[in-house]
PDB file of N, CA and C in Angstrom:
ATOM      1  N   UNK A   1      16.616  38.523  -6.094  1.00  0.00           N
ATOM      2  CA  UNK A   1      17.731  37.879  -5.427  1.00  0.00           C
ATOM      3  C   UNK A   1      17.418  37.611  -3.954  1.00  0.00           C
ATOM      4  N   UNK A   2      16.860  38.815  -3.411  1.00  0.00           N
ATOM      5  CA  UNK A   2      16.706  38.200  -1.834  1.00  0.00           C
ATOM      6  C   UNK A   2      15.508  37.194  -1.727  1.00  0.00           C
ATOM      7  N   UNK A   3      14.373  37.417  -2.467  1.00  0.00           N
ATOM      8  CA  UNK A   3      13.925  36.606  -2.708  1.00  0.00           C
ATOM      9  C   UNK A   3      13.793  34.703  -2.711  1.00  0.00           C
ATOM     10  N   UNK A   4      14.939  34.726  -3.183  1.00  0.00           N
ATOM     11  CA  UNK A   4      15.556  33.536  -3.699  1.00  0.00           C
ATOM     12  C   UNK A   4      16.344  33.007  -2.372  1.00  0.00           C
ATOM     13  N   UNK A   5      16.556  33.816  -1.975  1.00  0.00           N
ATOM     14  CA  UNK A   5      17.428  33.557  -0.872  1.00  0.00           C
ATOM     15  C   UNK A   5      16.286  33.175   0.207  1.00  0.00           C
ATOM     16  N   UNK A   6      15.578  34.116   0.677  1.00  0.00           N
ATOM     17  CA  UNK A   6      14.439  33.543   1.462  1.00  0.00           C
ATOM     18  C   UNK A   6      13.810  32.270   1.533  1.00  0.00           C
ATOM     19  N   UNK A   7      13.765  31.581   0.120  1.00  0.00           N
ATOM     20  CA  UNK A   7      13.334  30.475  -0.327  1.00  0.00           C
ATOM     21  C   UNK A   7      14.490  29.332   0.384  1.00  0.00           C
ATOM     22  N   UNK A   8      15.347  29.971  -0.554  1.00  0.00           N
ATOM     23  CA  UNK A   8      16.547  28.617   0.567  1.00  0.00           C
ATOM     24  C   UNK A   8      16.615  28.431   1.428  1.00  0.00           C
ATOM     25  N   UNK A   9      16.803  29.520   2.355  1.00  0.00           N
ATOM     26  CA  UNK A   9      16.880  29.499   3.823  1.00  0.00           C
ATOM     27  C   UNK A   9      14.769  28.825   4.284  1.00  0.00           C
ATOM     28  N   UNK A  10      14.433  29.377   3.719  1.00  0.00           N
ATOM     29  CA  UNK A  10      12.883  27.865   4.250  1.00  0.00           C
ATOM     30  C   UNK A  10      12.672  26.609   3.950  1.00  0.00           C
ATOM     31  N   UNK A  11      13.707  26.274   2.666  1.00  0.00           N
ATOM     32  CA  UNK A  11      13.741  25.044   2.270  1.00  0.00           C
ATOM     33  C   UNK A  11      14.822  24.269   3.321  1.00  0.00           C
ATOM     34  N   UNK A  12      16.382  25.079   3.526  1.00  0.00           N
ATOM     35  CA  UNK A  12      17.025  24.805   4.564  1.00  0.00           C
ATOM     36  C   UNK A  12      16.360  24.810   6.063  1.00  0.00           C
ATOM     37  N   UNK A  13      15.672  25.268   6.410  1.00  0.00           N
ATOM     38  CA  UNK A  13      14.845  25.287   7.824  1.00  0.00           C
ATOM     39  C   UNK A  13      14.379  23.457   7.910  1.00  0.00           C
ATOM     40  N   UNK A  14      13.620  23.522   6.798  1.00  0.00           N
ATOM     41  CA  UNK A  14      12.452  22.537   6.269  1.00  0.00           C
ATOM     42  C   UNK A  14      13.909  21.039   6.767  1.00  0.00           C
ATOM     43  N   UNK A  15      14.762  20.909   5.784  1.00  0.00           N
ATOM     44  CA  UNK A  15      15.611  20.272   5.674  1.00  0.00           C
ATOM     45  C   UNK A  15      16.084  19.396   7.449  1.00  0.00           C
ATOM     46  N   UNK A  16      16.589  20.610   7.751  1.00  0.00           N
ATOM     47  CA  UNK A  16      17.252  20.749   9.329  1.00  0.00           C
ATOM     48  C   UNK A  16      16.514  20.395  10.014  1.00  0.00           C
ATOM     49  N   UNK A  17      15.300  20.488   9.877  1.00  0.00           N
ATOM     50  CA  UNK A  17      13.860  19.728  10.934  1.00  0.00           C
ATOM     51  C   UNK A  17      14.057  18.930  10.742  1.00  0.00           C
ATOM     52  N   UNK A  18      14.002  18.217   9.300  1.00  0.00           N
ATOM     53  CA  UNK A  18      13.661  16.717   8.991  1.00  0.00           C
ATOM     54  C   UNK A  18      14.628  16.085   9.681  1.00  0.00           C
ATOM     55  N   UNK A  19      16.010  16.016   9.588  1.00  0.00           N
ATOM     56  CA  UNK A  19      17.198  15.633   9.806  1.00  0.00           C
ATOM     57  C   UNK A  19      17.627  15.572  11.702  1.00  0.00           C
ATOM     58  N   UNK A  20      16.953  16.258  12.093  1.00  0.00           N
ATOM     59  CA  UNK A  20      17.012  16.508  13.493  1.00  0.00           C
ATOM     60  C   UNK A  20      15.827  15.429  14.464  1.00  0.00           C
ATOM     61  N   UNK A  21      14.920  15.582  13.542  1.00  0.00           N
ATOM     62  CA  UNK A  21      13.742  14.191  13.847  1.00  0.00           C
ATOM     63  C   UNK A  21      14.405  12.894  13.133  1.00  0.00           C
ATOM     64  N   UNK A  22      15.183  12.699  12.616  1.00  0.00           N
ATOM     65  CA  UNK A  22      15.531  11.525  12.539  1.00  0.00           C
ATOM     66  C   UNK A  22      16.526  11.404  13.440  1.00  0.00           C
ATOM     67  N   UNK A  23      17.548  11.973  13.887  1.00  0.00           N
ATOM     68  CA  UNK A  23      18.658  11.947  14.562  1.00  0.00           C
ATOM     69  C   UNK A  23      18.531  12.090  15.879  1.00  0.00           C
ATOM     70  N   UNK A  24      16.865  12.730  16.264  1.00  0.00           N
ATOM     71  CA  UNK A  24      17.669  12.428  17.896  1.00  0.00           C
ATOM     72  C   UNK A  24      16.840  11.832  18.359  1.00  0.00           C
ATOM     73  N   UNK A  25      16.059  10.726  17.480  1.00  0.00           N
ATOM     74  CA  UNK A  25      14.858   9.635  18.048  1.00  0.00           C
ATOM     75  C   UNK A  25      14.009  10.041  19.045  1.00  0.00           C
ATOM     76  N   UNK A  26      13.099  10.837  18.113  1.00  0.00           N
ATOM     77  CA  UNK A  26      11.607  11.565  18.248  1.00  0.00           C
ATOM     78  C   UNK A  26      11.701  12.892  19.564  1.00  0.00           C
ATOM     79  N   UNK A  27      13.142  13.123  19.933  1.00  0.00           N
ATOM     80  CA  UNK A  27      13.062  14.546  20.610  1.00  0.00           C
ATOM     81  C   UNK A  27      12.490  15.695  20.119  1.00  0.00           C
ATOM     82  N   UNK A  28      12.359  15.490  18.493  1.00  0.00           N
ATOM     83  CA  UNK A  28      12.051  16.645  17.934  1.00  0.00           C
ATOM     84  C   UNK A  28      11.273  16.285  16.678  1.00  0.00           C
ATOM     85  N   UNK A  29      10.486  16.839  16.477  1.00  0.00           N
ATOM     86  CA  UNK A  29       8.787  16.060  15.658  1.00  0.00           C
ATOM     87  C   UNK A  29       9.255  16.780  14.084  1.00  0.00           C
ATOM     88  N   UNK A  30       8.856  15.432  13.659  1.00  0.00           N
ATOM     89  CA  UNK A  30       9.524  15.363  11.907  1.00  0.00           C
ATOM     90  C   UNK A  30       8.034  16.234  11.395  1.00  0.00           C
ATOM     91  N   UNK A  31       7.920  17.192  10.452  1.00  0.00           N
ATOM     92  CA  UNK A  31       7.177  17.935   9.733  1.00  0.00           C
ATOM     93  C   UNK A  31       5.594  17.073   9.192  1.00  0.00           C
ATOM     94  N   UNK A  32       5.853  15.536   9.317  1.00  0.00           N
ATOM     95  CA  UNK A  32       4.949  14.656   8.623  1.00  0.00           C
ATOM     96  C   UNK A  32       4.296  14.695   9.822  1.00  0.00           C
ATOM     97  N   UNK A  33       4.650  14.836  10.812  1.00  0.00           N
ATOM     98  CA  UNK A  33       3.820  14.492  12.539  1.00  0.00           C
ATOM     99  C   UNK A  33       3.009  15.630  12.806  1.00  0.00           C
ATOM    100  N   UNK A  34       3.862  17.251  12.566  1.00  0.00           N
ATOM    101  CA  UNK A  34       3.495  18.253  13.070  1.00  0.00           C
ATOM    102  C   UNK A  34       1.766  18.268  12.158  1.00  0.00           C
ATOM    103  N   UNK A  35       2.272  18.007  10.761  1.00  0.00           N
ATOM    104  CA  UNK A  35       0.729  18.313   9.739  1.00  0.00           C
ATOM    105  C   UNK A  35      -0.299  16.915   9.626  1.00  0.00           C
ATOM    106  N   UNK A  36       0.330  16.163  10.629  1.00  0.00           N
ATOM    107  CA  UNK A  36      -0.869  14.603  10.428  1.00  0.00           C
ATOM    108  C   UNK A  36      -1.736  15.760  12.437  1.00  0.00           C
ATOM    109  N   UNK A  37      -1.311  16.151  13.200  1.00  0.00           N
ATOM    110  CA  UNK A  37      -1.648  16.898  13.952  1.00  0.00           C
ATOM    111  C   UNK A  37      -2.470  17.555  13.776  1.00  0.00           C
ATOM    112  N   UNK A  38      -1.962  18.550  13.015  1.00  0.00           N
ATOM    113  CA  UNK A  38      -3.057  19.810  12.626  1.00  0.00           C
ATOM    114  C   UNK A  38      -3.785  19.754  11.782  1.00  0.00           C
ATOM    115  N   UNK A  39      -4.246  18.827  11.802  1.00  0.00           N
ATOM    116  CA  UNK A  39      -4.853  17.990   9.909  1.00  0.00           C
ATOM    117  C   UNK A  39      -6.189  17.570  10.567  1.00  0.00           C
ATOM    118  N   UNK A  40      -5.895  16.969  12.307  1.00  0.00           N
ATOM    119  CA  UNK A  40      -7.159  16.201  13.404  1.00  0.00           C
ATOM    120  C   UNK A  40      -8.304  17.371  13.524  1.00  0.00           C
ATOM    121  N   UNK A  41      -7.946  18.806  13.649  1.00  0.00           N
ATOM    122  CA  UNK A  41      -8.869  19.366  13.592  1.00  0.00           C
ATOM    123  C   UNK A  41      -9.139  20.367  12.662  1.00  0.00           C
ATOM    124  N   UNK A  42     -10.273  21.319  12.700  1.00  0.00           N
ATOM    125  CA  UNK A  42     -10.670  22.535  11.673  1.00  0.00           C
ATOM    126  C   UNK A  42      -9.736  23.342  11.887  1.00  0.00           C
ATOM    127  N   UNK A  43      -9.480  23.833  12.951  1.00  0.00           N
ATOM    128  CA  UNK A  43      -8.625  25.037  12.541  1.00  0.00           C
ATOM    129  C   UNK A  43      -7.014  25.155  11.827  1.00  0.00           C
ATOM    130  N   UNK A  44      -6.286  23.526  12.427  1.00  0.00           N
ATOM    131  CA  UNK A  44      -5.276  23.157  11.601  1.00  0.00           C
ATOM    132  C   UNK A  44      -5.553  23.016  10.278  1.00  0.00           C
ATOM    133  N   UNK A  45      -6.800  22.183   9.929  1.00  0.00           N
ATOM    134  CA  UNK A  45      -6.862  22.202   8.411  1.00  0.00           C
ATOM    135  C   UNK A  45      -7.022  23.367   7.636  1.00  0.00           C
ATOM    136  N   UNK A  46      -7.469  24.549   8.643  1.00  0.00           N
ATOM    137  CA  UNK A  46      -7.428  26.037   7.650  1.00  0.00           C
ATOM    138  C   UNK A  46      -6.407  26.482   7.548  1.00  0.00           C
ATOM    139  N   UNK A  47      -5.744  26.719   8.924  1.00  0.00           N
ATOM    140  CA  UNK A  47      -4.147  26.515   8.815  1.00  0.00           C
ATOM    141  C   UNK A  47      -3.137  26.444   7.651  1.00  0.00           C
ATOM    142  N   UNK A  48      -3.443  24.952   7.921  1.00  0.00           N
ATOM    143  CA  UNK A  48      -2.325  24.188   6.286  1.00  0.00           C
ATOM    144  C   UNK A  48      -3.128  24.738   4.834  1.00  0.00           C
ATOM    145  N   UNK A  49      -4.217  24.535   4.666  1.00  0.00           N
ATOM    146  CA  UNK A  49      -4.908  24.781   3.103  1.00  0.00           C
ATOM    147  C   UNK A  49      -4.457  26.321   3.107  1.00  0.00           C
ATOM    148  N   UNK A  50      -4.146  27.001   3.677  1.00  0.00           N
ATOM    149  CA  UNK A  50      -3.915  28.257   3.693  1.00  0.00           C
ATOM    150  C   UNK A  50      -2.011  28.940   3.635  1.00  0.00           C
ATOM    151  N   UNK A  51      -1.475  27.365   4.447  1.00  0.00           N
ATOM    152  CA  UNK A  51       0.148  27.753   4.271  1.00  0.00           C
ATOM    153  C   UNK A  51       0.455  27.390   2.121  1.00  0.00           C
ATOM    154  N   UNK A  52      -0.345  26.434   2.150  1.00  0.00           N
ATOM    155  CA  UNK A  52      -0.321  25.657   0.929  1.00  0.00           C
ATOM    156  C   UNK A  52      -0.661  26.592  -0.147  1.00  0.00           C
ATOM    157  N   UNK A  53      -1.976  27.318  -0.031  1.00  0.00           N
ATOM    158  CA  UNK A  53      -2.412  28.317  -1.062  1.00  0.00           C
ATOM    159  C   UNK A  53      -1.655  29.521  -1.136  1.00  0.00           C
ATOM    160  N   UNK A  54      -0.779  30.043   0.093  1.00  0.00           N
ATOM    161  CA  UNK A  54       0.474  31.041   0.016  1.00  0.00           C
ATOM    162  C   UNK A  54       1.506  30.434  -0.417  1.00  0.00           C
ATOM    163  N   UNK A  55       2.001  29.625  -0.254  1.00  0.00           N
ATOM    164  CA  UNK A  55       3.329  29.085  -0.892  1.00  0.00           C
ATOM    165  C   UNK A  55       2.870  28.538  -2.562  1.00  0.00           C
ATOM    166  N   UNK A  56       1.833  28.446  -2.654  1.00  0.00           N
ATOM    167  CA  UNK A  56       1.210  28.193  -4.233  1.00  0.00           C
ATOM    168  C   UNK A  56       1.485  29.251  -4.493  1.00  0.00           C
ATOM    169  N   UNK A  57       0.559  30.224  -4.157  1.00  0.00           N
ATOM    170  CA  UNK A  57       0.512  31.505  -5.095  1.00  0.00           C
ATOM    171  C   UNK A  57       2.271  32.232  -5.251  1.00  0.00           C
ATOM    172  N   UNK A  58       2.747  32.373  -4.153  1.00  0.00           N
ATOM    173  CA  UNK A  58       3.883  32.772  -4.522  1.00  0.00           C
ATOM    174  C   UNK A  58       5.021  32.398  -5.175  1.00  0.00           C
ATOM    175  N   UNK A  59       5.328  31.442  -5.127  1.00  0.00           N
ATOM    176  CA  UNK A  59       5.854  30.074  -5.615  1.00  0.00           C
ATOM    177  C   UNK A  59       5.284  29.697  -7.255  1.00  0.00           C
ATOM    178  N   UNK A  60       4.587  29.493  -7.695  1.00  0.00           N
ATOM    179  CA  UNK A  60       4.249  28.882  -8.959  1.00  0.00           C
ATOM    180  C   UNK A  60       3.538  30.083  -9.807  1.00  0.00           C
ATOM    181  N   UNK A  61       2.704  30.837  -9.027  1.00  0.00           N
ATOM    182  CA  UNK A  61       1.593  32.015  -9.913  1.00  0.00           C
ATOM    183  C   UNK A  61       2.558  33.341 -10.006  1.00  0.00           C
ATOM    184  N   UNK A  62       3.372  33.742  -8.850  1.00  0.00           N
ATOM    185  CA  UNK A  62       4.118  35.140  -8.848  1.00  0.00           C
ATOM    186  C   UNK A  62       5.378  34.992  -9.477  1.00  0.00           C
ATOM    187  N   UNK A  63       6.469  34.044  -8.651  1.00  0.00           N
ATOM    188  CA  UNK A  63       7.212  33.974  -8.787  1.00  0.00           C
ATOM    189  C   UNK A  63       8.349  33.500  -9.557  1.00  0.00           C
ATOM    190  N   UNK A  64       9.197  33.760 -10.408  1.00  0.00           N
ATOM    191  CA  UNK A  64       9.859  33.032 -11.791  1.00  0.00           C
ATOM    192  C   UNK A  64      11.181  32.910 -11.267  1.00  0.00           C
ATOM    193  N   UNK A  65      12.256  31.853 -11.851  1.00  0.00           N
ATOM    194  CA  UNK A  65      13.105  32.231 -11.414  1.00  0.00           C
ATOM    195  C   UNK A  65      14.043  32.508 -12.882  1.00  0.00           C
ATOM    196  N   UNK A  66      14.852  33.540 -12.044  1.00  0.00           N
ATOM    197  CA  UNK A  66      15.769  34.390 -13.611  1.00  0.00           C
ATOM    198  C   UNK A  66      16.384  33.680 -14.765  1.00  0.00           C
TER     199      UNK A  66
END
């Protein structure tokens, strides 16, 4: 259960970014900007392949939902 909850509240985070980069015309950097960024060099790309392979594993390999 808390679990689950954790998930929402990052999907809601996720959400509220997006929505905030559209709304206050580029005061605040939409999620597609932050990872085309960290994507330019090596250490961002270990970065992301690494947020990606944790949210894989936990998400699809661990985690079920009830």
């Amino acid at each position: 259960m808390v679990v689950t909850i954790i998930w929402l509240v990052l999907i809601g985070a996720g959400i509220g970014i997006e929505l905030c980069s559209h709304r206050t015309d580029g005061r605040c950097s939409s999620l597609a900007s932050v990872a085309s960024l960290l994507w330019t060099r090596l250490p961002g790309r270990l970065l992301l392949v690494g947020i990606w392979g944790f949210v894989g594993w936990h998400v699809f390999a661990r985690y079920t939902v009830p």
